[in-house]
N, C-alpha and C. Protein backbone atom coordinates (compact mmCIF):
# COMPACT_ATOMS: atom_id res chain seq x y z
N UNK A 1 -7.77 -12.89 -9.33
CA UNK A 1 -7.84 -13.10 -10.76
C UNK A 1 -7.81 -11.73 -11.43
N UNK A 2 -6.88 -11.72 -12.34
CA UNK A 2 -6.84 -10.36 -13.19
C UNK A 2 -7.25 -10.35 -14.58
N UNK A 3 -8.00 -9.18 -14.75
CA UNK A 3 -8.63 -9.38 -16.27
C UNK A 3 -7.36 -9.05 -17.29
N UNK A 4 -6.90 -9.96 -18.63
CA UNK A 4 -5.89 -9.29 -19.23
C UNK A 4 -6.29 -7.99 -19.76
N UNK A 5 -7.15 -7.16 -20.07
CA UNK A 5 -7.29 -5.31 -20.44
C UNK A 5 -6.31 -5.04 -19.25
N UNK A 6 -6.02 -4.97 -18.19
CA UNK A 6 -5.73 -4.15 -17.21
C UNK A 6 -4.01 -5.31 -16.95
N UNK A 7 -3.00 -4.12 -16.12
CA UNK A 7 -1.77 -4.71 -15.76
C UNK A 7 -1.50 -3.72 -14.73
N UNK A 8 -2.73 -3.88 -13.70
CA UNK A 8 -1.74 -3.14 -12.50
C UNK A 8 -1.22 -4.25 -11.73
N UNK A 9 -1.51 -5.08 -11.94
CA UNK A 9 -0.53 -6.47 -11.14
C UNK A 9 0.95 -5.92 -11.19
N UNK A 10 1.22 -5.57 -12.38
CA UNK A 10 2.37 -5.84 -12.91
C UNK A 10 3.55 -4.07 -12.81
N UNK A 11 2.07 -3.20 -12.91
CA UNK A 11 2.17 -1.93 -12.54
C UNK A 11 3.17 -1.87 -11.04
N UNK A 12 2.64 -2.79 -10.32
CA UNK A 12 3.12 -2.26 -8.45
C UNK A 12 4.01 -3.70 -8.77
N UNK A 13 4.20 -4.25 -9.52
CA UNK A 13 5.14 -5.49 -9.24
C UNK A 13 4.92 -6.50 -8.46
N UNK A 14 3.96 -7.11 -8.54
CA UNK A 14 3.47 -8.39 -7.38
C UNK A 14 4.39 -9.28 -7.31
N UNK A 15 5.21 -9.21 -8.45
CA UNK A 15 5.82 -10.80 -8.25
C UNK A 15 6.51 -10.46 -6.72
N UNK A 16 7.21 -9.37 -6.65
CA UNK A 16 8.31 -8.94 -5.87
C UNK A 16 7.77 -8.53 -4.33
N UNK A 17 6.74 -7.81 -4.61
CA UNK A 17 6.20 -6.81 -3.60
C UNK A 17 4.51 -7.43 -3.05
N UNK A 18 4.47 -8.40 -3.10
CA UNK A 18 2.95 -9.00 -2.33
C UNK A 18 2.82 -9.43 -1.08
N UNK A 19 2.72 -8.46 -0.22
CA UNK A 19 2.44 -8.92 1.03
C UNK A 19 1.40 -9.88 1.77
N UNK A 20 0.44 -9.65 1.06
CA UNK A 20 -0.95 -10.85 1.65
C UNK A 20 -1.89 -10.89 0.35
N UNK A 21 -2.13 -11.94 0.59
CA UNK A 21 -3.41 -12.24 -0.63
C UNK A 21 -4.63 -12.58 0.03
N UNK A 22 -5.52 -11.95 0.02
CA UNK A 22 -6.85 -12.27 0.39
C UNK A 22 -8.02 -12.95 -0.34
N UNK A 23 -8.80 -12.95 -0.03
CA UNK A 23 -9.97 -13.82 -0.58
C UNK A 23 -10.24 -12.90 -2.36
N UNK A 24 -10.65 -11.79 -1.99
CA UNK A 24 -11.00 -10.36 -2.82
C UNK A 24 -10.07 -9.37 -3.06
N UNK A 25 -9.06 -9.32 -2.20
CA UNK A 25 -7.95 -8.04 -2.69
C UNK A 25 -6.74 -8.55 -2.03
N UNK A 26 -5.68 -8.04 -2.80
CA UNK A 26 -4.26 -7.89 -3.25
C UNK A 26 -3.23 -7.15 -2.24
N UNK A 27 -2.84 -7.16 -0.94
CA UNK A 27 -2.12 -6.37 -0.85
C UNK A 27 -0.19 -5.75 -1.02
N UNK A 28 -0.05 -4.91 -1.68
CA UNK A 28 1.27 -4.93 -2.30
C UNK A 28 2.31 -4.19 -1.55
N UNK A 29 3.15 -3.48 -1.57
CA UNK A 29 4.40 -3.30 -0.56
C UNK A 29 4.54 -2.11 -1.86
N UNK A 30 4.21 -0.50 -1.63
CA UNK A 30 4.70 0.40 -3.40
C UNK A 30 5.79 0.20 -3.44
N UNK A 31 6.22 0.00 -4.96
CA UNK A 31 7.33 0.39 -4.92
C UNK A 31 8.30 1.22 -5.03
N UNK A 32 7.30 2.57 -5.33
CA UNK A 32 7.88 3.84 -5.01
C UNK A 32 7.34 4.27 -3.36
N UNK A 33 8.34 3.46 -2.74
CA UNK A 33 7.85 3.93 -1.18
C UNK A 33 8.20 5.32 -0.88
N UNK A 34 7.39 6.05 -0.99
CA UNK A 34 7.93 7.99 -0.72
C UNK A 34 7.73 7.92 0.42
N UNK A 35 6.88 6.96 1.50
CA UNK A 35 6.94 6.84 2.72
C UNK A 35 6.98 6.01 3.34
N UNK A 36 7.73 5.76 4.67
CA UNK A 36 7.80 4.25 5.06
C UNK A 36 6.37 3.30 5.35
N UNK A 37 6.18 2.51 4.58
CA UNK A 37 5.48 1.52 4.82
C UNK A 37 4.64 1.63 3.88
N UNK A 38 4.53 2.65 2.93
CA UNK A 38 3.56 2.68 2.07
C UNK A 38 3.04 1.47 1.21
N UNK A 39 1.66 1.17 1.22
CA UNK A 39 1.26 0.13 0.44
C UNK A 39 -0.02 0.14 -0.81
N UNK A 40 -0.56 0.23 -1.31
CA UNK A 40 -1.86 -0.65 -2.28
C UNK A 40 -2.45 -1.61 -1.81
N UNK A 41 -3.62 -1.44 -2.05
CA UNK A 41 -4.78 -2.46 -1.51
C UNK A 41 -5.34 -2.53 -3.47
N UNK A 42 -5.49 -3.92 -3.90
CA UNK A 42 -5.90 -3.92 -5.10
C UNK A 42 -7.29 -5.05 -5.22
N UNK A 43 -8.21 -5.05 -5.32
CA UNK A 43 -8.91 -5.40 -5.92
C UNK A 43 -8.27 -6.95 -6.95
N UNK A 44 -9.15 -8.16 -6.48
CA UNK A 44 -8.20 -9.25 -7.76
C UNK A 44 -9.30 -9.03 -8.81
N UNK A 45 -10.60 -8.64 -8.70
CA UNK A 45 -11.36 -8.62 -9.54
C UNK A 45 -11.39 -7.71 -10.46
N UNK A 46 -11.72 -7.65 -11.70
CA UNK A 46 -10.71 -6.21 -12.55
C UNK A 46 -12.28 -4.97 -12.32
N UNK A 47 -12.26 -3.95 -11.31
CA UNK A 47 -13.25 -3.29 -11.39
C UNK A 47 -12.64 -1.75 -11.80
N UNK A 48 -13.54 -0.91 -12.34
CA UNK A 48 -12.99 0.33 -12.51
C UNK A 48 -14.10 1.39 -11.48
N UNK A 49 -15.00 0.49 -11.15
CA UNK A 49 -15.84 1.76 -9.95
C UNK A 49 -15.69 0.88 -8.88
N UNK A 50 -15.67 1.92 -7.75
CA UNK A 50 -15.50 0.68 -6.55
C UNK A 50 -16.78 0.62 -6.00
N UNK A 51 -17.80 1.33 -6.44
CA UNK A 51 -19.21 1.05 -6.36
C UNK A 51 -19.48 -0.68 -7.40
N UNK A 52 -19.06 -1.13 -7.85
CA UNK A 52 -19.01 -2.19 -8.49
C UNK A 52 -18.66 -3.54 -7.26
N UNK A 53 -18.14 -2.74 -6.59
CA UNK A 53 -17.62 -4.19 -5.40
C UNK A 53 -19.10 -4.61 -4.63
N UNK A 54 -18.53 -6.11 -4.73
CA UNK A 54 -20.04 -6.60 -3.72
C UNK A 54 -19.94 -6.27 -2.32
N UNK A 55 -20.81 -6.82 -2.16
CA UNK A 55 -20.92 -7.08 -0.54
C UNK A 55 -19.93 -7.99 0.34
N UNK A 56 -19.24 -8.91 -0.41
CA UNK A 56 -18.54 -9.83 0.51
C UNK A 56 -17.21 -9.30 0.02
N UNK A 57 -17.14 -8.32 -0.96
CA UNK A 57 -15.61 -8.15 -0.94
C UNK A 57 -15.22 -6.43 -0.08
N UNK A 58 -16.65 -5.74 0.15
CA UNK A 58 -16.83 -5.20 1.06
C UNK A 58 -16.43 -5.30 2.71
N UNK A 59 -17.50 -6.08 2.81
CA UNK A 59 -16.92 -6.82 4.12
C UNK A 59 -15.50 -7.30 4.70
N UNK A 60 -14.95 -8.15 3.57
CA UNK A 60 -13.39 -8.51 3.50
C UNK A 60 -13.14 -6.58 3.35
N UNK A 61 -12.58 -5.74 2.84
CA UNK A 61 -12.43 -4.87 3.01
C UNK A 61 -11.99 -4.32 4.34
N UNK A 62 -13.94 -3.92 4.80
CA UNK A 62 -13.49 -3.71 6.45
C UNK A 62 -12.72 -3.91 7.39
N UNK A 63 -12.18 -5.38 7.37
CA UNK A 63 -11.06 -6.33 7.74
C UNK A 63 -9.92 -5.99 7.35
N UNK A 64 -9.83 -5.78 6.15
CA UNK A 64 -8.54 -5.52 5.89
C UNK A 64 -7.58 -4.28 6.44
N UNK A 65 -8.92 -3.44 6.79
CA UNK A 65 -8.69 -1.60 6.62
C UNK A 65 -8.04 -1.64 8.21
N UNK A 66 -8.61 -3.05 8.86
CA UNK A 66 -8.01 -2.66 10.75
C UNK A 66 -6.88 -3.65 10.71
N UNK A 67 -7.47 -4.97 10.21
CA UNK A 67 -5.53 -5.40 9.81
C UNK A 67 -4.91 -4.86 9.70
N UNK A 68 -4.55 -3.96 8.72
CA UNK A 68 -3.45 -3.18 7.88
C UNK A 68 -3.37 -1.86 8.36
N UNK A 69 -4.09 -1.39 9.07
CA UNK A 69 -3.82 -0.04 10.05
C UNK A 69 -2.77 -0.35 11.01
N UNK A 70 -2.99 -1.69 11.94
CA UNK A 70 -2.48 -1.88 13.21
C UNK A 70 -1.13 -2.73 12.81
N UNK A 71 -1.06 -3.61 11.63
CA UNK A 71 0.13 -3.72 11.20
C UNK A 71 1.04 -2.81 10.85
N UNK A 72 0.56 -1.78 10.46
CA UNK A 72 1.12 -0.39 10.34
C UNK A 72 1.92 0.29 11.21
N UNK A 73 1.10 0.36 12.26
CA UNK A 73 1.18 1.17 13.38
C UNK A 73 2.50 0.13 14.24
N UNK A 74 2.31 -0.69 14.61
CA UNK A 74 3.41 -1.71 15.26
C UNK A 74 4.59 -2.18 14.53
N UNK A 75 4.78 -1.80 13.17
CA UNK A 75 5.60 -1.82 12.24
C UNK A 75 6.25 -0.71 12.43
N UNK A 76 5.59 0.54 11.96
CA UNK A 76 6.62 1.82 11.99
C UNK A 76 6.00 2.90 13.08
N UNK A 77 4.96 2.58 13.58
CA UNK A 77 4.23 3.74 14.53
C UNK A 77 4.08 5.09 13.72
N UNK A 78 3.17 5.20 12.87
CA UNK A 78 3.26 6.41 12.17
C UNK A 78 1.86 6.92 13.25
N UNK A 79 1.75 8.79 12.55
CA UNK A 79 1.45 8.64 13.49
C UNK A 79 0.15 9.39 12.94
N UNK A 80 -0.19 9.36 11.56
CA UNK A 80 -1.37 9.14 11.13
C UNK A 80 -1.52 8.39 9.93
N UNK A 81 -2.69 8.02 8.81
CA UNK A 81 -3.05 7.57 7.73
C UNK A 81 -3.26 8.12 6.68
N UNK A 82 -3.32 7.59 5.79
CA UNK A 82 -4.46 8.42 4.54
C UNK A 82 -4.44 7.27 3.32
N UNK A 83 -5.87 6.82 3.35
CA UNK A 83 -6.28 5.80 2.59
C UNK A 83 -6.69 6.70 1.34
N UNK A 84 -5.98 6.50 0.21
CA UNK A 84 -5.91 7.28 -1.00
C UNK A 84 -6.94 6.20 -2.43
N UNK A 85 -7.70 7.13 -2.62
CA UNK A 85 -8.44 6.12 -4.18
C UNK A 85 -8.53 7.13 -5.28
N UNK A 86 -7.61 7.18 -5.98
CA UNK A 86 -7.48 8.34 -6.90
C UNK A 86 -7.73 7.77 -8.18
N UNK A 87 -7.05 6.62 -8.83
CA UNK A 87 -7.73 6.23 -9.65
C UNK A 87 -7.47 6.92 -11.14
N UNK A 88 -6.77 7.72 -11.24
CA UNK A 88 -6.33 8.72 -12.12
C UNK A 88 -5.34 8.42 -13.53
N UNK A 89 -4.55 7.53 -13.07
CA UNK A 89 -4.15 6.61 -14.25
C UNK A 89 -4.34 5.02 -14.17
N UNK A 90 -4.47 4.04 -13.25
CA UNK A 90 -4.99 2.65 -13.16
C UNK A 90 -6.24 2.97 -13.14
N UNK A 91 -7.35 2.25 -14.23
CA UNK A 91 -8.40 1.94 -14.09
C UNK A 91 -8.89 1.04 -13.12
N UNK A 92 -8.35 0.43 -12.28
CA UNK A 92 -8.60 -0.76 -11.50
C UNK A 92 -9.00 -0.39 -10.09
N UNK A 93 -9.89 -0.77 -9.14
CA UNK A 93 -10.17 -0.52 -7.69
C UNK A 93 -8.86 -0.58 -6.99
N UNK A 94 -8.34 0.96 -6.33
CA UNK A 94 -7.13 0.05 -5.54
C UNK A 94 -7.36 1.37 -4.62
N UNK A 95 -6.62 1.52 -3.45
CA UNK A 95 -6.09 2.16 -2.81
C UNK A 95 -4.86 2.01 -2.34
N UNK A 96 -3.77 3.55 -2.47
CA UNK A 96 -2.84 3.80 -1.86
C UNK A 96 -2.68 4.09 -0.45
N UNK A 97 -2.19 3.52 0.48
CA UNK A 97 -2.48 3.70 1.95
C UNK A 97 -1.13 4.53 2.06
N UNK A 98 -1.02 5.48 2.56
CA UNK A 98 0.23 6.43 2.81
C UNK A 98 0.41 6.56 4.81
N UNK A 99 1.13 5.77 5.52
CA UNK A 99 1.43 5.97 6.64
C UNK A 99 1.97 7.54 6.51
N UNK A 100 1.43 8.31 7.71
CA UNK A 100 2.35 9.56 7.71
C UNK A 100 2.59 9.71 9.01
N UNK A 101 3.96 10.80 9.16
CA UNK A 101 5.10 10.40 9.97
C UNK A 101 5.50 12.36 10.70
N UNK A 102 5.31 13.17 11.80
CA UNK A 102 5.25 14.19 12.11
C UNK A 102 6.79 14.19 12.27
N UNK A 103 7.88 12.97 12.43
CA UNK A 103 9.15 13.06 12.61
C UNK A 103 9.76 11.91 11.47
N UNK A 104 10.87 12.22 11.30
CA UNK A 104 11.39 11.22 10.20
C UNK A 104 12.14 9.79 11.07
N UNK A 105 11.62 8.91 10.46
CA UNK A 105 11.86 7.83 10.60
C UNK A 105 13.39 6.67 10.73
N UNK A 106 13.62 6.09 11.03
CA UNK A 106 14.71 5.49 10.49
C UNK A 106 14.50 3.46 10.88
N UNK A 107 14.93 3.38 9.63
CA UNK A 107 14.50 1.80 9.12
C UNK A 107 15.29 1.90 8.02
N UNK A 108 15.97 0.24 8.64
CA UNK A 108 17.60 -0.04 7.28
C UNK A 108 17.94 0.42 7.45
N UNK A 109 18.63 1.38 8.41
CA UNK A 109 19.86 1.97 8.34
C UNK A 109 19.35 3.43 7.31
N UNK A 110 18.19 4.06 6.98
CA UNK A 110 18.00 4.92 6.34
C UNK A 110 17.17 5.85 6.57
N UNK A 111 17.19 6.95 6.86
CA UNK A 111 16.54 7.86 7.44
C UNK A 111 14.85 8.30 6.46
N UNK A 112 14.10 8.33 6.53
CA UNK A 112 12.48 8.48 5.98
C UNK A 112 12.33 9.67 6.63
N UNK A 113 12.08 10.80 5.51
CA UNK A 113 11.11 12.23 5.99
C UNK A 113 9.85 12.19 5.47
N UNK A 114 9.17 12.54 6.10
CA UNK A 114 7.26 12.98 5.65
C UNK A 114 7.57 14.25 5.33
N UNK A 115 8.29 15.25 4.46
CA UNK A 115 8.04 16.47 4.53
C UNK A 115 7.55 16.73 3.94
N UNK A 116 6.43 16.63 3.38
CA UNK A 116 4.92 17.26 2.12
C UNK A 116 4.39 17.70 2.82
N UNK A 117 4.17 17.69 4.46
CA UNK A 117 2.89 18.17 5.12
C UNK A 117 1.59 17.48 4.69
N UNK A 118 0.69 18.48 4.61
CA UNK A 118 -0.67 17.64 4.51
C UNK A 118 -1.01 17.12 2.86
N UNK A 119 -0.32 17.88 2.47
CA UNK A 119 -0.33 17.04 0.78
C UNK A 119 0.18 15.62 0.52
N UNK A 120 -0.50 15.07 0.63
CA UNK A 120 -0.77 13.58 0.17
C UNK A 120 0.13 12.90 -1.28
N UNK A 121 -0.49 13.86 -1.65
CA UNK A 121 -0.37 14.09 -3.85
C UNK A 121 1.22 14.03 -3.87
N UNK A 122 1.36 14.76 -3.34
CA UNK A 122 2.96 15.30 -3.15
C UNK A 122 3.98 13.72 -3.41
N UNK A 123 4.47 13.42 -4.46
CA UNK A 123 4.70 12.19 -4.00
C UNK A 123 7.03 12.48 -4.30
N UNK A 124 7.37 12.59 -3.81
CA UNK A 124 9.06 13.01 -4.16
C UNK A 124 9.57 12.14 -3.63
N UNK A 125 10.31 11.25 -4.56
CA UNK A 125 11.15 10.30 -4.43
C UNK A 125 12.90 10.39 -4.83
N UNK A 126 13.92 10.72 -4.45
CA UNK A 126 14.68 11.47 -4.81
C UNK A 126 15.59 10.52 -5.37
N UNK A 127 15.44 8.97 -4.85
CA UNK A 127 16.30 7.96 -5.37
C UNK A 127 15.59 6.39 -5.19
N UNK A 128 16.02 5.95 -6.38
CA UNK A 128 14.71 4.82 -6.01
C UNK A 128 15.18 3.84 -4.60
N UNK A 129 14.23 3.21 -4.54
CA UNK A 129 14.43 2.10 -3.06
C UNK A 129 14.86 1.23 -3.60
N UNK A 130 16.04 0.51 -3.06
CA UNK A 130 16.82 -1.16 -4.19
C UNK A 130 15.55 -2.38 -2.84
N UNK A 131 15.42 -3.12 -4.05
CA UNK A 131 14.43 -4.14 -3.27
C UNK A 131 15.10 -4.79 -2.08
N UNK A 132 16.21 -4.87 -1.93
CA UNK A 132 16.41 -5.78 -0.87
C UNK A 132 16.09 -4.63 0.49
N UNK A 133 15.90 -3.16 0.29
CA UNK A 133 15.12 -2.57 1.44
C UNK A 133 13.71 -2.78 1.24
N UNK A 134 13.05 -2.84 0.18
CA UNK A 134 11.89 -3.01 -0.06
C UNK A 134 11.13 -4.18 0.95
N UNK A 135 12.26 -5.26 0.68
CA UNK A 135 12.14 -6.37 0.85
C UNK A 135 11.85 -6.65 2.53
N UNK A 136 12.82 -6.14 3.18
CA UNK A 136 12.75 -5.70 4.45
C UNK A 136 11.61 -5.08 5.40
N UNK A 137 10.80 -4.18 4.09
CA UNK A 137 9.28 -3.52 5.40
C UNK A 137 8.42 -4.17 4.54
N UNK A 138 8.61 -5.26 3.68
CA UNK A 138 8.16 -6.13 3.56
C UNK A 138 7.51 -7.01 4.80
N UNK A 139 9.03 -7.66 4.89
CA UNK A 139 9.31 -8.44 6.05
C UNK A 139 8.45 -7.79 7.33
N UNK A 140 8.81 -6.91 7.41
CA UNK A 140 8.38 -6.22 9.01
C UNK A 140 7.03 -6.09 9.00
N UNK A 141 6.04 -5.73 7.95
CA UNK A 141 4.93 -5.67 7.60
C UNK A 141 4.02 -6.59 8.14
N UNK A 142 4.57 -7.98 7.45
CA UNK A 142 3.66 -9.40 7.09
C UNK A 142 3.89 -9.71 8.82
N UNK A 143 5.07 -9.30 9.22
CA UNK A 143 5.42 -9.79 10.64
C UNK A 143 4.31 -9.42 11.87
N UNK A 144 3.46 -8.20 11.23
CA UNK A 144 2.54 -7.58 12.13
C UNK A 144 1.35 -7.60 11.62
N UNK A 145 1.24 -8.68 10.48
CA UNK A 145 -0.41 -8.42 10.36
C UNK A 145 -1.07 -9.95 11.11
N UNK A 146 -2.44 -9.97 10.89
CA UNK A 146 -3.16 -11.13 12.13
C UNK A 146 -2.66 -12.45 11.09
């Protein structure tokens, strides 16, 4: 459930890009994928501290964080993480999960570089992604979670 003050639903594009819906949070497919597999974890409840989350959407949380690691990992084998809560322009609880990749990738027929190094922030997208690739580590995603 989304409060109308807030439109990050609409921000990451759910209609298009929703990979799982959980009890308590949202998970979305970015759609500025700067890296393969990159996703959002959103909150359905409209919070702006994530000290505000209960206990049971906590819990669901935990769950989600090893779901969505190991779907990750068997999806594209990256070959580390970085669970991002920046929060800096969406007021809303979310995290950016950024798979990162020590070699560049290839999925669709399209080659994926990690070259930011350890900068996270770094986000360079040089041409947008057309959804029907989107659509695809979509696909491969949902294919590897429980």
């Amino acid at each position: 459930m989304k409060e109308e003050c807030c439109n990050i639903f609409e921000v990451f594009d759910e209609e298009n890009n929703l990979i799982k819906e959980y009890t308590h949070w949202k998970l979305l497919l970015r759609k500025k994928n700067t890296k393969l597999g990159a996703c959002v974890l959103i909150t359905k409840r409209h919070l702006e501290r994530f000290s505000d989350t209960n206990n049971e959407e906590m819990l669901e949380f935990g769950a989600i964080v090893k779901e969505v690691e190991n779907a990750l990992k068997k999806s594209f084998n990256y070959d580390k993480i970085n669970w991002l809560m920046l929060m800096m322009k969406d007021k809303h609880t979310h995290f950016h999960i950024m798979p990162r990749y020590n070699e560049s990738k290839t999925f669709t027929e399209r080659e994926w570089k990690d070259e930011e190094g350890p900068n996270p922030l770094i986000q360079k997208l040089v041409e947008p992604i057309p959804q029907d690739i989107l659509n695809q580590i979509k696909a491969e995603i949902k294919k590897n979670l429980n």
